[in-house]
PDB file of N, CA and C in Angstrom:
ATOM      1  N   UNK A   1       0.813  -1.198   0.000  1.00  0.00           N
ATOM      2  CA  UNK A   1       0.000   0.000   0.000  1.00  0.00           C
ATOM      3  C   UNK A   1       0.859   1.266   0.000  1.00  0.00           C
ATOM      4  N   UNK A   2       1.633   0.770   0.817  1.00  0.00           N
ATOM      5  CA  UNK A   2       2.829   2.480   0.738  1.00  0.00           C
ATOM      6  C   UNK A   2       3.184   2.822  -0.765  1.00  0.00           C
ATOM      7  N   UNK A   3       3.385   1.999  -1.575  1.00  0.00           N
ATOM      8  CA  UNK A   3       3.928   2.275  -2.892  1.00  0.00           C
ATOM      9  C   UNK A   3       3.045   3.215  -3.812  1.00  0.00           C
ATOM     10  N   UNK A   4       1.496   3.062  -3.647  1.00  0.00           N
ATOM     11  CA  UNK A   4       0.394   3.778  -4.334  1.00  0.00           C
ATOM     12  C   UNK A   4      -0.028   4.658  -3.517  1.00  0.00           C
ATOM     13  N   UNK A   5       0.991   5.113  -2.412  1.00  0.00           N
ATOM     14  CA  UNK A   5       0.055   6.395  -1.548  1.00  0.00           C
ATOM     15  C   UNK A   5       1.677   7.083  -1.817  1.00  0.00           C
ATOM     16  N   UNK A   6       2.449   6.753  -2.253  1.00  0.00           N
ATOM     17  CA  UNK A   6       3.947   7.624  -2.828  1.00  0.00           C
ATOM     18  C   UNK A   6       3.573   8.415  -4.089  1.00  0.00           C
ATOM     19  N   UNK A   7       3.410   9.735  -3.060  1.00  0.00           N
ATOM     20  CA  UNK A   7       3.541  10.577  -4.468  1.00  0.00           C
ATOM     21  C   UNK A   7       4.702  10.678  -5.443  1.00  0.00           C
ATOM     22  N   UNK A   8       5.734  10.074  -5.154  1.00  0.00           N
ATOM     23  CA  UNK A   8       6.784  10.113  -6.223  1.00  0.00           C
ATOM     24  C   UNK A   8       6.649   8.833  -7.066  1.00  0.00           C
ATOM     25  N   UNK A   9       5.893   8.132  -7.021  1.00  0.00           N
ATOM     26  CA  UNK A   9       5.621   6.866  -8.026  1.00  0.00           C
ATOM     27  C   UNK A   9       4.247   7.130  -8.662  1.00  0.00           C
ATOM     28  N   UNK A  10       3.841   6.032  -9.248  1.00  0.00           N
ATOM     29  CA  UNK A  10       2.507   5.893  -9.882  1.00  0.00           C
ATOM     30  C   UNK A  10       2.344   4.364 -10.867  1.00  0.00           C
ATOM     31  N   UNK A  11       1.643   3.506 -10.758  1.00  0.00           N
ATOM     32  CA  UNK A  11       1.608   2.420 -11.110  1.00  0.00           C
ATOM     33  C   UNK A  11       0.009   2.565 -11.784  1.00  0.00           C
ATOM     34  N   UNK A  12       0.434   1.805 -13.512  1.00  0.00           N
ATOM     35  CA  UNK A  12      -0.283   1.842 -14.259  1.00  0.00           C
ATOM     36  C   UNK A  12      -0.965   0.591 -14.530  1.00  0.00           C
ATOM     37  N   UNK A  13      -2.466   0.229 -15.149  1.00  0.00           N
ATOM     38  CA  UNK A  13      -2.088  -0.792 -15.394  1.00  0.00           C
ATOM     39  C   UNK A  13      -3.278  -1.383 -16.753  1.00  0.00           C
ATOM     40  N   UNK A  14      -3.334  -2.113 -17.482  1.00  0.00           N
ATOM     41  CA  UNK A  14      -3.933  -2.339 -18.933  1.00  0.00           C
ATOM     42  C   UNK A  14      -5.360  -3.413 -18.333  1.00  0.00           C
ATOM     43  N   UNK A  15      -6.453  -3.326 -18.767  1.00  0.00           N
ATOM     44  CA  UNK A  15      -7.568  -4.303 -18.660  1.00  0.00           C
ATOM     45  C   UNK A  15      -8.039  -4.535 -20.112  1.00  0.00           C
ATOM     46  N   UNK A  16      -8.789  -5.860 -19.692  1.00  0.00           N
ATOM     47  CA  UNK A  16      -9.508  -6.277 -21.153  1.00  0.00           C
ATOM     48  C   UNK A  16     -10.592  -6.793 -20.254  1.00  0.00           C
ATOM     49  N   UNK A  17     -11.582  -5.706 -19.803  1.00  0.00           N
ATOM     50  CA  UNK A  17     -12.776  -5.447 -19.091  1.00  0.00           C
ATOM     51  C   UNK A  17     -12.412  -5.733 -17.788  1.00  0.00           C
ATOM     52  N   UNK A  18     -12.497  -6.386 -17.145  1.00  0.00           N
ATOM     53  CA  UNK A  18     -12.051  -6.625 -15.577  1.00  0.00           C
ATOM     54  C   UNK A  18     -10.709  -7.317 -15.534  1.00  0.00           C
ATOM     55  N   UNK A  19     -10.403  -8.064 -16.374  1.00  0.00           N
ATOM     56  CA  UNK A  19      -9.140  -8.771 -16.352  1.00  0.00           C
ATOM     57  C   UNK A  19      -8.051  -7.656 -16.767  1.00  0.00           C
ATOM     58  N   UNK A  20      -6.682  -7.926 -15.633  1.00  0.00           N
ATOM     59  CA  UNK A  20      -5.883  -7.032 -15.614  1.00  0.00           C
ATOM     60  C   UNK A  20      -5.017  -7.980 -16.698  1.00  0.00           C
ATOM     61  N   UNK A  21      -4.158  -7.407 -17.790  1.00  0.00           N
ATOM     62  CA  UNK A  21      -3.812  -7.515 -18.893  1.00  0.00           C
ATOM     63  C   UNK A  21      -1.872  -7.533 -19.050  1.00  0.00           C
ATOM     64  N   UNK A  22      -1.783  -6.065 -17.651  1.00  0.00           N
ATOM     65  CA  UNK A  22      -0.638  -5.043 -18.139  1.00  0.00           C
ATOM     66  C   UNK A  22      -0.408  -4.774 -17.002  1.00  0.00           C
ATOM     67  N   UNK A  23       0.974  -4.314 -16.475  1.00  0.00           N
ATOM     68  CA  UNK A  23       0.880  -3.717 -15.181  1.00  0.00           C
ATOM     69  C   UNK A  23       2.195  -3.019 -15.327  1.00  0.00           C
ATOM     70  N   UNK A  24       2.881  -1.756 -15.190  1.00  0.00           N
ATOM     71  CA  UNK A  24       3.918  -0.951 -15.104  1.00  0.00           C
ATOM     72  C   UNK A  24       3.405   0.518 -14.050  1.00  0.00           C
ATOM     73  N   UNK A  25       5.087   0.680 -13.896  1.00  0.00           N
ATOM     74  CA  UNK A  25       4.896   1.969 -13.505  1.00  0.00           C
ATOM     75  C   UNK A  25       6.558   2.782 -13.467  1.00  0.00           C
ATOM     76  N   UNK A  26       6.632   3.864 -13.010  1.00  0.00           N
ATOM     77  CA  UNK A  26       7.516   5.050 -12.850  1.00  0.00           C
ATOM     78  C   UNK A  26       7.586   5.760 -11.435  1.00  0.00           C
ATOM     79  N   UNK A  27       8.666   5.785 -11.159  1.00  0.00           N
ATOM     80  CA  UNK A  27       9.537   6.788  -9.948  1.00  0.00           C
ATOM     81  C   UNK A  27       9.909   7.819 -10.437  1.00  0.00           C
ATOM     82  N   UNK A  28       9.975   8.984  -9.376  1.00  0.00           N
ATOM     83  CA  UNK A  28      11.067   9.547  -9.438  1.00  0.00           C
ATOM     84  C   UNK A  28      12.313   9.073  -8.590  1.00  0.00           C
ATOM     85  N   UNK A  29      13.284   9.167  -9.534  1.00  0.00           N
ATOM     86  CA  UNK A  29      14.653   8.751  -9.284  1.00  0.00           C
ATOM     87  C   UNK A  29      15.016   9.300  -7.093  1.00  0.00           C
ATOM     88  N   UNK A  30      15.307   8.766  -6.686  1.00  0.00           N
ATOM     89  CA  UNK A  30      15.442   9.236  -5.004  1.00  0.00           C
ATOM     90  C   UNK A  30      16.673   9.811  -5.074  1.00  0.00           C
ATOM     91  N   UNK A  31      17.829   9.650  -5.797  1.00  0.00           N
ATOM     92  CA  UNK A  31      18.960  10.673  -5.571  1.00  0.00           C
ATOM     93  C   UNK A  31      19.273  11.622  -6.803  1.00  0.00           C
ATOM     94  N   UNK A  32      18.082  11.694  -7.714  1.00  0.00           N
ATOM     95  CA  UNK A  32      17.906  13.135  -8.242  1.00  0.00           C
ATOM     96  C   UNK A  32      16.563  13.834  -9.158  1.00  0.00           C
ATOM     97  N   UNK A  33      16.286  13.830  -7.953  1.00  0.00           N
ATOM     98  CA  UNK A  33      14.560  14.244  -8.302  1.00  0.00           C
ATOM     99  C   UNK A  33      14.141  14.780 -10.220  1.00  0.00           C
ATOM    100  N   UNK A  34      15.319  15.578 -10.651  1.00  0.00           N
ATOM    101  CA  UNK A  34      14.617  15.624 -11.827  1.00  0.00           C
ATOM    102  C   UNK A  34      14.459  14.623 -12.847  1.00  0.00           C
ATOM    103  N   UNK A  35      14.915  13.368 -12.517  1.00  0.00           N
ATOM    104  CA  UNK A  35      14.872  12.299 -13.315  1.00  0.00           C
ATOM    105  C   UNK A  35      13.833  11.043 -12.652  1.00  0.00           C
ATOM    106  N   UNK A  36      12.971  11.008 -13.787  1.00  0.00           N
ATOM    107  CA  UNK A  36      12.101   9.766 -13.595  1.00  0.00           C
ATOM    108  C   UNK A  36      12.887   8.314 -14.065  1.00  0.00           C
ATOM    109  N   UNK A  37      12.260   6.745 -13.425  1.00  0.00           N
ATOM    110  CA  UNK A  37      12.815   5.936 -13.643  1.00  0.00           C
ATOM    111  C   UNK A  37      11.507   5.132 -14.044  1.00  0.00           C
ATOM    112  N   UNK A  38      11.422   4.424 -15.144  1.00  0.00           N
ATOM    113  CA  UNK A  38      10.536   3.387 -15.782  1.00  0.00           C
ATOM    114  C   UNK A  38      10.234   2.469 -14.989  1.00  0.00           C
ATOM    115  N   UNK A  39       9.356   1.260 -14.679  1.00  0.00           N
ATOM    116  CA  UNK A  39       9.789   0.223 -13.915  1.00  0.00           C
ATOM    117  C   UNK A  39       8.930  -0.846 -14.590  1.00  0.00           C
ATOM    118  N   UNK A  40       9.091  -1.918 -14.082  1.00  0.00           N
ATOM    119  CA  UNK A  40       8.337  -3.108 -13.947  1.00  0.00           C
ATOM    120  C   UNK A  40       7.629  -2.998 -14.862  1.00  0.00           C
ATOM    121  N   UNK A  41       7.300  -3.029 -15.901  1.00  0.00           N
ATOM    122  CA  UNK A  41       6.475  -3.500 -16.963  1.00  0.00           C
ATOM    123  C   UNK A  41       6.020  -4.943 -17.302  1.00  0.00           C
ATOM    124  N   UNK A  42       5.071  -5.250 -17.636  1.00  0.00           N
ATOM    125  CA  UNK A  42       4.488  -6.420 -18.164  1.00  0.00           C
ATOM    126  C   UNK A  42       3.217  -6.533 -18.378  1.00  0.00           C
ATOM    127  N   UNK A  43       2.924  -7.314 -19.976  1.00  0.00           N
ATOM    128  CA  UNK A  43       2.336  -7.729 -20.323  1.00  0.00           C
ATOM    129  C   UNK A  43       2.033  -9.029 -20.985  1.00  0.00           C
ATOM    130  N   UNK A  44       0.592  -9.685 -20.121  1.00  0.00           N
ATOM    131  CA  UNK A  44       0.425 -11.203 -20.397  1.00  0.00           C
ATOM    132  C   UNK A  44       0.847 -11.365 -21.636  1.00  0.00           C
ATOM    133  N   UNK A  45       1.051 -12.484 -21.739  1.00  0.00           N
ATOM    134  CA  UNK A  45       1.425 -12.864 -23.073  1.00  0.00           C
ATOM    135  C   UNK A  45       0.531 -13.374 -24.321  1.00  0.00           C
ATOM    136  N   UNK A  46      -0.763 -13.413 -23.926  1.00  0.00           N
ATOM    137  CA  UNK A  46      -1.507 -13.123 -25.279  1.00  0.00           C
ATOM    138  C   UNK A  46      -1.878 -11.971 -25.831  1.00  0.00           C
ATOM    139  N   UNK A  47      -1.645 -10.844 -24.950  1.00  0.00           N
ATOM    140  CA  UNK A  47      -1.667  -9.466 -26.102  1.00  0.00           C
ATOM    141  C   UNK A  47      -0.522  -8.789 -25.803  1.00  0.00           C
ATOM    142  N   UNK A  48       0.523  -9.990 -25.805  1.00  0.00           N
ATOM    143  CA  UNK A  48       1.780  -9.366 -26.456  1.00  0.00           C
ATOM    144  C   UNK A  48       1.818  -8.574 -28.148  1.00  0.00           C
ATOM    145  N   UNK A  49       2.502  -8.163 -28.192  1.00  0.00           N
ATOM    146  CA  UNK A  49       2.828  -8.081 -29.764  1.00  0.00           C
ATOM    147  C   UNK A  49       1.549  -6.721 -30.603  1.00  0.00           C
ATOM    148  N   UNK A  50       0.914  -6.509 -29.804  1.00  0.00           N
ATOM    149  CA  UNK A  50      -0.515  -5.525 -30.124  1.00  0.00           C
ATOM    150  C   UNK A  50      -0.078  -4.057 -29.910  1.00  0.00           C
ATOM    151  N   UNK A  51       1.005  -3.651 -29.672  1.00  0.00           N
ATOM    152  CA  UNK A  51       1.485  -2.372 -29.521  1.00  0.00           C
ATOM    153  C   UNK A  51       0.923  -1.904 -28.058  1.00  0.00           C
ATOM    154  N   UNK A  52       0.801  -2.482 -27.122  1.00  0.00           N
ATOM    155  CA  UNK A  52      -0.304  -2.091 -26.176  1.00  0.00           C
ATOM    156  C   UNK A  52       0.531  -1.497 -24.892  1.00  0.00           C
ATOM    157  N   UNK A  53       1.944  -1.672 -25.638  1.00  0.00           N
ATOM    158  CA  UNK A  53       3.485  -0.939 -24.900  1.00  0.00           C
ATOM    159  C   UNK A  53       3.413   0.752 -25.089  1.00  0.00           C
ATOM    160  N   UNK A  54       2.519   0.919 -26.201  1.00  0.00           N
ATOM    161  CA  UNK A  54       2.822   2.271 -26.577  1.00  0.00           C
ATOM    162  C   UNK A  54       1.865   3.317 -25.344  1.00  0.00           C
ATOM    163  N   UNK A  55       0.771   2.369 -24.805  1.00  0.00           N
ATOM    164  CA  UNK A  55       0.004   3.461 -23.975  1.00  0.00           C
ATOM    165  C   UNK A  55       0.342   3.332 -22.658  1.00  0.00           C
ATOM    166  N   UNK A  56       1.611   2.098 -22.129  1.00  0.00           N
ATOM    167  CA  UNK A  56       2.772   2.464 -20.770  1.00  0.00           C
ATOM    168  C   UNK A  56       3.308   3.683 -20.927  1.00  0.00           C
ATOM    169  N   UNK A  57       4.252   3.847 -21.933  1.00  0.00           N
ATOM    170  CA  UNK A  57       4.992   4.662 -22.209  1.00  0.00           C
ATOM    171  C   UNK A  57       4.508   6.316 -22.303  1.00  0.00           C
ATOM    172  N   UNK A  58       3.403   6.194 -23.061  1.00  0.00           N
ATOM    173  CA  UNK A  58       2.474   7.526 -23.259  1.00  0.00           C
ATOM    174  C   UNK A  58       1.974   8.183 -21.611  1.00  0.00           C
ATOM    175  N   UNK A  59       1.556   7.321 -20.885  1.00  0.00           N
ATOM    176  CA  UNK A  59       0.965   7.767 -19.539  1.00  0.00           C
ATOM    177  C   UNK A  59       2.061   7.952 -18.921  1.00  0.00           C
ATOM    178  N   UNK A  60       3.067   6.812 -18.638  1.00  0.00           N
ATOM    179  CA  UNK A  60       4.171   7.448 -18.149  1.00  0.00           C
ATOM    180  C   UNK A  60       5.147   8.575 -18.078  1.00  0.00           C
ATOM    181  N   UNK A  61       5.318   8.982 -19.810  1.00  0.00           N
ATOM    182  CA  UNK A  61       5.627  10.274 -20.181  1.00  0.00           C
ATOM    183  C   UNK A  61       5.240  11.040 -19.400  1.00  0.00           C
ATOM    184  N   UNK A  62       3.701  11.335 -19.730  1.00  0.00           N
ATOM    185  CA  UNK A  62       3.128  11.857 -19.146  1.00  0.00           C
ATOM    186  C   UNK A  62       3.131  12.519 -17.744  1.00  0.00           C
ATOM    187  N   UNK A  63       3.129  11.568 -16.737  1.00  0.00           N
ATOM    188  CA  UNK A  63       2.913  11.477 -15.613  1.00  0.00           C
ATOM    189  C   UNK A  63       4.638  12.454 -15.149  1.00  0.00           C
ATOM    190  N   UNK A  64       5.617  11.388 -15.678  1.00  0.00           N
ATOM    191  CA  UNK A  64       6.732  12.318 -15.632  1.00  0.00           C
ATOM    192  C   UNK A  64       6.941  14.061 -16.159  1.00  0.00           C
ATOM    193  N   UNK A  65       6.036  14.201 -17.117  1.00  0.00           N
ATOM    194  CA  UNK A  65       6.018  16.054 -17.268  1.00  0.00           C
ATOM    195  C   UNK A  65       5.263  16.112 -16.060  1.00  0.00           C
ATOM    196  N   UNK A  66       4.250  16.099 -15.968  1.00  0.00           N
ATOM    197  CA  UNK A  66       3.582  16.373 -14.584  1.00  0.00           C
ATOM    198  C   UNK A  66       4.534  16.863 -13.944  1.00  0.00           C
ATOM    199  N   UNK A  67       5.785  15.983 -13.220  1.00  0.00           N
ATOM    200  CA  UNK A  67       6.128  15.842 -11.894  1.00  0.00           C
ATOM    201  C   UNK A  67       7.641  16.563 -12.160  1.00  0.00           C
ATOM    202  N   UNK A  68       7.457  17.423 -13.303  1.00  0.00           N
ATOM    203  CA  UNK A  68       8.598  18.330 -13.475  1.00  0.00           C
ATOM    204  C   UNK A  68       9.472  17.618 -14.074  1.00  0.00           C
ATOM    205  N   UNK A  69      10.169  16.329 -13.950  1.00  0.00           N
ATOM    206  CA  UNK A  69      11.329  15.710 -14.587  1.00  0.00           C
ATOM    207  C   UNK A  69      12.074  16.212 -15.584  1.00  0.00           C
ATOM    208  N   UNK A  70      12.996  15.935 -15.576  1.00  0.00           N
ATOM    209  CA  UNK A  70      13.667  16.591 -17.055  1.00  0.00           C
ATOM    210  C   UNK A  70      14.368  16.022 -18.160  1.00  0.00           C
ATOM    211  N   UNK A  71      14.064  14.218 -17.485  1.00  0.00           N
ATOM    212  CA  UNK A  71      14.647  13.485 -18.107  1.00  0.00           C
ATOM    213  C   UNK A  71      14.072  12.128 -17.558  1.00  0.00           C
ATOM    214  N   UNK A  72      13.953  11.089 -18.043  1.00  0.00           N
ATOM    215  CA  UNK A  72      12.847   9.936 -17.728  1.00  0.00           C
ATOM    216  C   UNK A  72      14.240   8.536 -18.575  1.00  0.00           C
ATOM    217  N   UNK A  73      14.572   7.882 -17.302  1.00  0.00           N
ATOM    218  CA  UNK A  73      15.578   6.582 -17.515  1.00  0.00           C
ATOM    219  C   UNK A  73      14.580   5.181 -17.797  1.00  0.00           C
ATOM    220  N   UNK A  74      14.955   4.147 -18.716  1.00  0.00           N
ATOM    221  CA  UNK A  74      14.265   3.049 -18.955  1.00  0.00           C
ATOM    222  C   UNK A  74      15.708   1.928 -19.232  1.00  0.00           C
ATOM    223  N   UNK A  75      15.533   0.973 -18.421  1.00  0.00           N
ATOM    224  CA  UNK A  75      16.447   0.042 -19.058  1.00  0.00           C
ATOM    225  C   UNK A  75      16.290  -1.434 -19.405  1.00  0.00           C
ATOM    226  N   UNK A  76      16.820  -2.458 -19.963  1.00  0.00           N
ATOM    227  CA  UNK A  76      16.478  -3.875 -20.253  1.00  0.00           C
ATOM    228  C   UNK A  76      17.382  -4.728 -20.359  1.00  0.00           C
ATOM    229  N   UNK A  77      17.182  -6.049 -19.983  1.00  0.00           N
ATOM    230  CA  UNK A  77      18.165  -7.089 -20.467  1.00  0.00           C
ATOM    231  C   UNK A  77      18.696  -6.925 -22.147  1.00  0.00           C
ATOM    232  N   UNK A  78      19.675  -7.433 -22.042  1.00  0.00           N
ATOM    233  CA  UNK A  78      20.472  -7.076 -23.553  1.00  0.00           C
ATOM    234  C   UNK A  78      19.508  -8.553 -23.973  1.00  0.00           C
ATOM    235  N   UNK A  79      19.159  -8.437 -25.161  1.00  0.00           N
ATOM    236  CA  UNK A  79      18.515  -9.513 -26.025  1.00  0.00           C
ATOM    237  C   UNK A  79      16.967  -9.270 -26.027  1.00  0.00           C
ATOM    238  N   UNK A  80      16.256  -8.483 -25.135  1.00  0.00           N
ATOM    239  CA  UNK A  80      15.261  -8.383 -25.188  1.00  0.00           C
ATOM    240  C   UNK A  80      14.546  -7.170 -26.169  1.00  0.00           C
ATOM    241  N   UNK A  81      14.447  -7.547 -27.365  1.00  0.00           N
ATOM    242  CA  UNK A  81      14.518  -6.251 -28.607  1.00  0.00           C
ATOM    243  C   UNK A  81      13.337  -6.173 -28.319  1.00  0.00           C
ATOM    244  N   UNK A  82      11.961  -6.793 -28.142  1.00  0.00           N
ATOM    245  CA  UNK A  82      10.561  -5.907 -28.210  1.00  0.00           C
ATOM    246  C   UNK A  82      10.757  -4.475 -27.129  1.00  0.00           C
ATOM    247  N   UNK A  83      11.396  -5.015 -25.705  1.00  0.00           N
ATOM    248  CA  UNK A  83      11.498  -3.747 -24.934  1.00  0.00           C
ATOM    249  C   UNK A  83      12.244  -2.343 -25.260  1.00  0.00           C
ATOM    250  N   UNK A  84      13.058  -3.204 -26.493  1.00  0.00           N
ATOM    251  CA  UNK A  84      14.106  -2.457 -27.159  1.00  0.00           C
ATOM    252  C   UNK A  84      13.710  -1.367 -28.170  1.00  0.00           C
ATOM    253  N   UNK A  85      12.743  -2.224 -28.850  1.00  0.00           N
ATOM    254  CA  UNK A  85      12.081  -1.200 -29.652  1.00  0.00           C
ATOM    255  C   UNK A  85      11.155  -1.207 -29.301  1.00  0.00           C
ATOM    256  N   UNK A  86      10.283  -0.793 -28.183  1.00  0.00           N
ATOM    257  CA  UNK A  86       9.181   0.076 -27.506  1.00  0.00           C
ATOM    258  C   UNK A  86      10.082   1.303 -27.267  1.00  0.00           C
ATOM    259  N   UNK A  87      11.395   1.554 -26.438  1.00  0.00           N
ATOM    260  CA  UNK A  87      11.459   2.357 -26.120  1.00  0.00           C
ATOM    261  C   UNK A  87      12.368   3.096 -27.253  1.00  0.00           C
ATOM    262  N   UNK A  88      12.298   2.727 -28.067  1.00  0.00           N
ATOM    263  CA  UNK A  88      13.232   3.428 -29.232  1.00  0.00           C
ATOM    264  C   UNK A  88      11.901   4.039 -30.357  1.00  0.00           C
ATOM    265  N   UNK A  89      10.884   3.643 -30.082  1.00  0.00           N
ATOM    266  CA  UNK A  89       9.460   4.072 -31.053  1.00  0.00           C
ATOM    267  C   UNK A  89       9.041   5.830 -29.690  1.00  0.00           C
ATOM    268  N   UNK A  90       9.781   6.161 -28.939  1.00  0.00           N
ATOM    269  CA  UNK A  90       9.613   7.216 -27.886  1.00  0.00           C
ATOM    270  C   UNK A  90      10.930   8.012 -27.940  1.00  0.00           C
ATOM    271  N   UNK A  91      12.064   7.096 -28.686  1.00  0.00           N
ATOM    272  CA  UNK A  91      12.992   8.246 -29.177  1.00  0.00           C
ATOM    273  C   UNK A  91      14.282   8.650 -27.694  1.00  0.00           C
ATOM    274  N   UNK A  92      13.731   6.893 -27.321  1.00  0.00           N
ATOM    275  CA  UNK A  92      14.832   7.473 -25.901  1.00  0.00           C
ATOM    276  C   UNK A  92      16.247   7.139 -26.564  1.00  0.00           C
ATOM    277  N   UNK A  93      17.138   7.500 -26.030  1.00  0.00           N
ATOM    278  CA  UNK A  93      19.009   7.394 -26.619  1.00  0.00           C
ATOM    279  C   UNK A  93      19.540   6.098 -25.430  1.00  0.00           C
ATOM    280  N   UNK A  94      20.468   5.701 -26.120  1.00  0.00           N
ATOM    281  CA  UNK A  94      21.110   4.745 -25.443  1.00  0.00           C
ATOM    282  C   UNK A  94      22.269   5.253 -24.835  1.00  0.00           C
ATOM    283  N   UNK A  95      22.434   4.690 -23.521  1.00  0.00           N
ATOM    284  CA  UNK A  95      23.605   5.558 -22.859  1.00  0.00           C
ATOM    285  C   UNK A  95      24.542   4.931 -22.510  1.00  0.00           C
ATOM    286  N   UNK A  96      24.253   3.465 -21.994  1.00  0.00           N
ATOM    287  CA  UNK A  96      25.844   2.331 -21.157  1.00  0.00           C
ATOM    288  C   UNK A  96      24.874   0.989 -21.067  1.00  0.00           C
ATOM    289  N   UNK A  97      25.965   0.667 -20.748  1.00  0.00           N
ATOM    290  CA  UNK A  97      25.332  -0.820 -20.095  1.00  0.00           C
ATOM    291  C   UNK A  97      25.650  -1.084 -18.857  1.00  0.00           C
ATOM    292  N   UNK A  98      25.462  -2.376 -18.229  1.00  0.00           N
ATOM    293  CA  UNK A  98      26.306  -2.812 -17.062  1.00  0.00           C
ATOM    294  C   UNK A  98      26.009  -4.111 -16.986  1.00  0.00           C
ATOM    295  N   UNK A  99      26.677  -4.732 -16.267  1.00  0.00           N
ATOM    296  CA  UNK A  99      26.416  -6.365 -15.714  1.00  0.00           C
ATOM    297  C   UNK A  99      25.769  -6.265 -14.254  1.00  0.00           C
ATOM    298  N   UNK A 100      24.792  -7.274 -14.824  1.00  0.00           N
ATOM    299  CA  UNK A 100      23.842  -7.679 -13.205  1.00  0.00           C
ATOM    300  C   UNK A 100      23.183  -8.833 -13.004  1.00  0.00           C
ATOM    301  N   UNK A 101      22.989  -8.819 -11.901  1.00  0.00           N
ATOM    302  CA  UNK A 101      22.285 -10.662 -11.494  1.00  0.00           C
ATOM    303  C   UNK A 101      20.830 -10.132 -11.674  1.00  0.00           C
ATOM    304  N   UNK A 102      20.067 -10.718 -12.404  1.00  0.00           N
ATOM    305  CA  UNK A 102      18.734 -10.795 -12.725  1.00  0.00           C
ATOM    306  C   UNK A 102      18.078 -11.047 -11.581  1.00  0.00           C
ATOM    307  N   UNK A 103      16.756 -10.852 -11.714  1.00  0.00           N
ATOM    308  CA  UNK A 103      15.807 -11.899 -10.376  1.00  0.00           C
ATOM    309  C   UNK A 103      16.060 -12.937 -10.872  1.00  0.00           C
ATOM    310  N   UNK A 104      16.266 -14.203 -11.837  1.00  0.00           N
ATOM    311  CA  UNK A 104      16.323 -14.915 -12.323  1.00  0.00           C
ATOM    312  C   UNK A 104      17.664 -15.813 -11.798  1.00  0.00           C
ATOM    313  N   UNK A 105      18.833 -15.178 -11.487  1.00  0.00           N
ATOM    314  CA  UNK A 105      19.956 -15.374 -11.459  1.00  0.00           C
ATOM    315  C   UNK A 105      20.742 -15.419 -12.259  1.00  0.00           C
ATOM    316  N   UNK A 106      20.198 -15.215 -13.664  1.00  0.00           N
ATOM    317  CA  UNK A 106      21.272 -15.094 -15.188  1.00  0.00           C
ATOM    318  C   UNK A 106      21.792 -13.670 -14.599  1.00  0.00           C
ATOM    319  N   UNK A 107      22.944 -13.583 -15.232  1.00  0.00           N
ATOM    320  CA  UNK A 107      23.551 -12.778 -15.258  1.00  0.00           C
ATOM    321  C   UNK A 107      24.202 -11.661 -16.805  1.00  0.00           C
ATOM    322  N   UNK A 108      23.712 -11.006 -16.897  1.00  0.00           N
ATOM    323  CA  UNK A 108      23.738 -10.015 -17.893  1.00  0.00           C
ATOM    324  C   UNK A 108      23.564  -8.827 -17.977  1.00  0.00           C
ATOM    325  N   UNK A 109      23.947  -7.996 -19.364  1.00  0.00           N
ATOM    326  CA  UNK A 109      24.050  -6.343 -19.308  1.00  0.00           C
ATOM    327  C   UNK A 109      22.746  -6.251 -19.494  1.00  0.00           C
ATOM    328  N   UNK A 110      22.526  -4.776 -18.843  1.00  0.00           N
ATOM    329  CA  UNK A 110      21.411  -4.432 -18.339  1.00  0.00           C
ATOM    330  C   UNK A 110      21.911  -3.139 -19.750  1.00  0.00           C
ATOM    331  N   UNK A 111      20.613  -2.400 -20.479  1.00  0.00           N
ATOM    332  CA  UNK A 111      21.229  -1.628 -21.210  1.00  0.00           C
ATOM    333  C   UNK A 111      20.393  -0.275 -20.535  1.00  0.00           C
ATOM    334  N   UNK A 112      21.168   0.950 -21.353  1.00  0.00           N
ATOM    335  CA  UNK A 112      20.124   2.054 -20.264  1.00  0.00           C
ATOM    336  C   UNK A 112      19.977   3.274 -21.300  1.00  0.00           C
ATOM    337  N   UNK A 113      18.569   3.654 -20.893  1.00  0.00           N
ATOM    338  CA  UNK A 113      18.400   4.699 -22.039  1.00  0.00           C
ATOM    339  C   UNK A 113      18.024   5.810 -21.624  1.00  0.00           C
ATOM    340  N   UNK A 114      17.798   7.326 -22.114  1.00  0.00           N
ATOM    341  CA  UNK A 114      17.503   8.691 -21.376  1.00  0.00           C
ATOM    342  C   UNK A 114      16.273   8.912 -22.654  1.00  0.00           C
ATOM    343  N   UNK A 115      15.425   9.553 -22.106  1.00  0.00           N
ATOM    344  CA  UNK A 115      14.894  10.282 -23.082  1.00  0.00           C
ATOM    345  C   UNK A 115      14.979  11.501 -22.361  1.00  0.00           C
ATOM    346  N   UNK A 116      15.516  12.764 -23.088  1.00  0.00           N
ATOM    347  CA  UNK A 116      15.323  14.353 -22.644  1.00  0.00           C
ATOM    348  C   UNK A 116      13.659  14.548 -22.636  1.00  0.00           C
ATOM    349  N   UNK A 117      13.280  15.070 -21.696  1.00  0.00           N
ATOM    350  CA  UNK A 117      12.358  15.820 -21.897  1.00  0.00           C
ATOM    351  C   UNK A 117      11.960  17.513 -22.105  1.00  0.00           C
TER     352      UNK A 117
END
């Protein structure tokens, strides 16, 4: 409950009438407020592939002008190109990578992107 009464977050989420579909959301960054951070995204996997990434991204934008930001971070496992090109159809830039232990325990570069706002 603390997470949806944080005014510095906001969690979104997709239905196909009562059934929840989609679920993401966005921070602001805690050690520099003008930057928002993407998070947790997902969508079930039968309306994968439907573009239905484009109206995370749109609200999120969003939500980040709201909250002043001046710059909004998104990042992904290296190999994962749909996330890759969702966030490249929004025109974010690629900035570094890094190595990290997954929830999973694979271990791989994490890639990271800015979009200016």
């Amino acid at each position: 409950m603390a997470l949806l009464e944080n005014q510095n977050c906001a969690m979104f989420g997709l239905y196909d009438q009562e059934d929840i579909i989609g679920l993401t959301g966005v921070v602001v960054d805690r050690d520099d407020a003008s930057n928002a951070i993407l998070i947790a995204s997902f969508v079930r996997e039968p309306h994968r592939g439907k573009g239905l990434s484009k109206l995370f991204y749109q609200a999120r934008i969003a939500w980040a002008r709201e909250k002043g930001c001046a710059q909004i971070t998104v990042s992904h496992r290296a190999g994962n190109e749909s996330s890759k090109a969702a966030n490249q159809a929004f025109n974010f830039t690629y900035t570094h990578s890094r190595e990290v232990e997954w929830p999973d325990g694979t271990v791989a570069a994490e890639l990271m992107y800015v979009l200016v706002l």
